[in-house]
Protein backbone atom coordinates (compact mmCIF):
# COMPACT_ATOMS: atom_id res chain seq x y z
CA UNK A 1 -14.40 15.48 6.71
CA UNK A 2 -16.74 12.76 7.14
CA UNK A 3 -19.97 12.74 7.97
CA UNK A 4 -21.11 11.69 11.70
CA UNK A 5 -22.22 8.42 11.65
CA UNK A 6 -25.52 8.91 13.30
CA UNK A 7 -27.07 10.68 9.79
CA UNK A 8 -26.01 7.18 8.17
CA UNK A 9 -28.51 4.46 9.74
CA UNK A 10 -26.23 0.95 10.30
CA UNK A 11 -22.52 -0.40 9.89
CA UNK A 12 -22.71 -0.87 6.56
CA UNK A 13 -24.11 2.36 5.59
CA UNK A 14 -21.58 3.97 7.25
CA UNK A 15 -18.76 1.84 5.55
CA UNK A 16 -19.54 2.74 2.56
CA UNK A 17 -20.05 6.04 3.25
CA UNK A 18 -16.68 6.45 4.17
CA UNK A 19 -14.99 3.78 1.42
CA UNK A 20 -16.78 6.25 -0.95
CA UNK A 21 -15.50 9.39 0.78
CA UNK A 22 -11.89 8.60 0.48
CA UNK A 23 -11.95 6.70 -3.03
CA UNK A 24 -14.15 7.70 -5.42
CA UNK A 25 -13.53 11.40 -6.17
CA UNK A 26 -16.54 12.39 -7.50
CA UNK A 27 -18.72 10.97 -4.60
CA UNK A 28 -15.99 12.58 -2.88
CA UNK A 29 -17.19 15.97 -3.95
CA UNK A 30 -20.59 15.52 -3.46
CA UNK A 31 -20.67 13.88 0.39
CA UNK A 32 -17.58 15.78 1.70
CA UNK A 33 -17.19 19.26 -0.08
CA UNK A 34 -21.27 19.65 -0.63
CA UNK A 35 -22.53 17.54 2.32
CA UNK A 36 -24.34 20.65 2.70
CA UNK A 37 -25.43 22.06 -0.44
CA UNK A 38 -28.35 20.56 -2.33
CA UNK A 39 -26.44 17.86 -4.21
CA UNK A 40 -24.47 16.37 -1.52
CA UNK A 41 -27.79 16.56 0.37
CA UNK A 42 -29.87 14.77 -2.29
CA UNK A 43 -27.44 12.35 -3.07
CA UNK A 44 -27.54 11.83 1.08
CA UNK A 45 -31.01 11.21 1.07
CA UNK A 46 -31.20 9.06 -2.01
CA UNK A 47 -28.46 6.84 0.32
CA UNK A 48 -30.69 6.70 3.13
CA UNK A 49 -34.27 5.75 0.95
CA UNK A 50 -32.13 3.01 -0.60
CA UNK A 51 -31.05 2.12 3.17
CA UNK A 52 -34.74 2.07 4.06
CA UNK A 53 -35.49 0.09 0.69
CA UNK A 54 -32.93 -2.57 1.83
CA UNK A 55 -34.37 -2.69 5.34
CA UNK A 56 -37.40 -4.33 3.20
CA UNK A 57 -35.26 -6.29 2.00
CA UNK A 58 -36.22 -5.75 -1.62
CA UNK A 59 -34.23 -8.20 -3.89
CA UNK A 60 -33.33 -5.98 -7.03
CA UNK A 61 -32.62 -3.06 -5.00
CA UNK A 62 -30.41 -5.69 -2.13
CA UNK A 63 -28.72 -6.68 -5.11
CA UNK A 64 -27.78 -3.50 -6.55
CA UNK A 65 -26.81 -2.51 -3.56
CA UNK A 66 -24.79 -5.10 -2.88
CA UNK A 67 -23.13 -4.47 -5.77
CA UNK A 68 -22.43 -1.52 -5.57
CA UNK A 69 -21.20 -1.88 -1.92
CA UNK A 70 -18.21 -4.83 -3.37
CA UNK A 71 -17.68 -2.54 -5.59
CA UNK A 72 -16.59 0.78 -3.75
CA UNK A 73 -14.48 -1.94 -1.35
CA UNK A 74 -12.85 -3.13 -4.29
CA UNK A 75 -12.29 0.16 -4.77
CA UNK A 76 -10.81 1.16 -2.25
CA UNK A 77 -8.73 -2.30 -1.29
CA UNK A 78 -7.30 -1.20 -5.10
CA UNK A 79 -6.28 2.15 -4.41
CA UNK A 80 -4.87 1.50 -0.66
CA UNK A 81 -2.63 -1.74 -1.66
CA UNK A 82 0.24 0.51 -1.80
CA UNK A 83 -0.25 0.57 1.90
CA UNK A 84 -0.17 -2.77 2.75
């Protein structure tokens, strides 16, 4: 399932959120099967202090994230080609 966007502050968050939820299994695991449990919960709140971080527009931290962020998209437009 995925998580209701109102825990996950902003498009973007959200986005990824979800890019991550349906390819990357392991972050898969974590945010969908233990959204609940204290890893999936963790992990959730380590998403939302880097949100917050970003807000402040911090620039190591905007790039990381930005990283990261073209990176799970990649990801994903990788793994769903078969599709288009």
């Amino acid at each position: 399932f995925l998580i209701d966007s109102k825990l996950l502050p902003g498009t973007q968050g959200v986005s990824v959120y979800r890019c991550a939820c349906h390819c990357i299994r392991q972050i898969q695991v974590f945010f969908c099967d233990g959204l609940f449990h204290a890893s999936g919960f963790v992990l959730l709140l380590i998403l939302l202090i880097f949100r917050m971080v970003i807000i402040h527009l911090l620039i190591f931290t905007n790039i990381i994230y930005i990283y990261i962020y073209i990176y799970i998209n990649e990801s994903c437009v990788l793994s769903n080609a078969h599709y288009l």
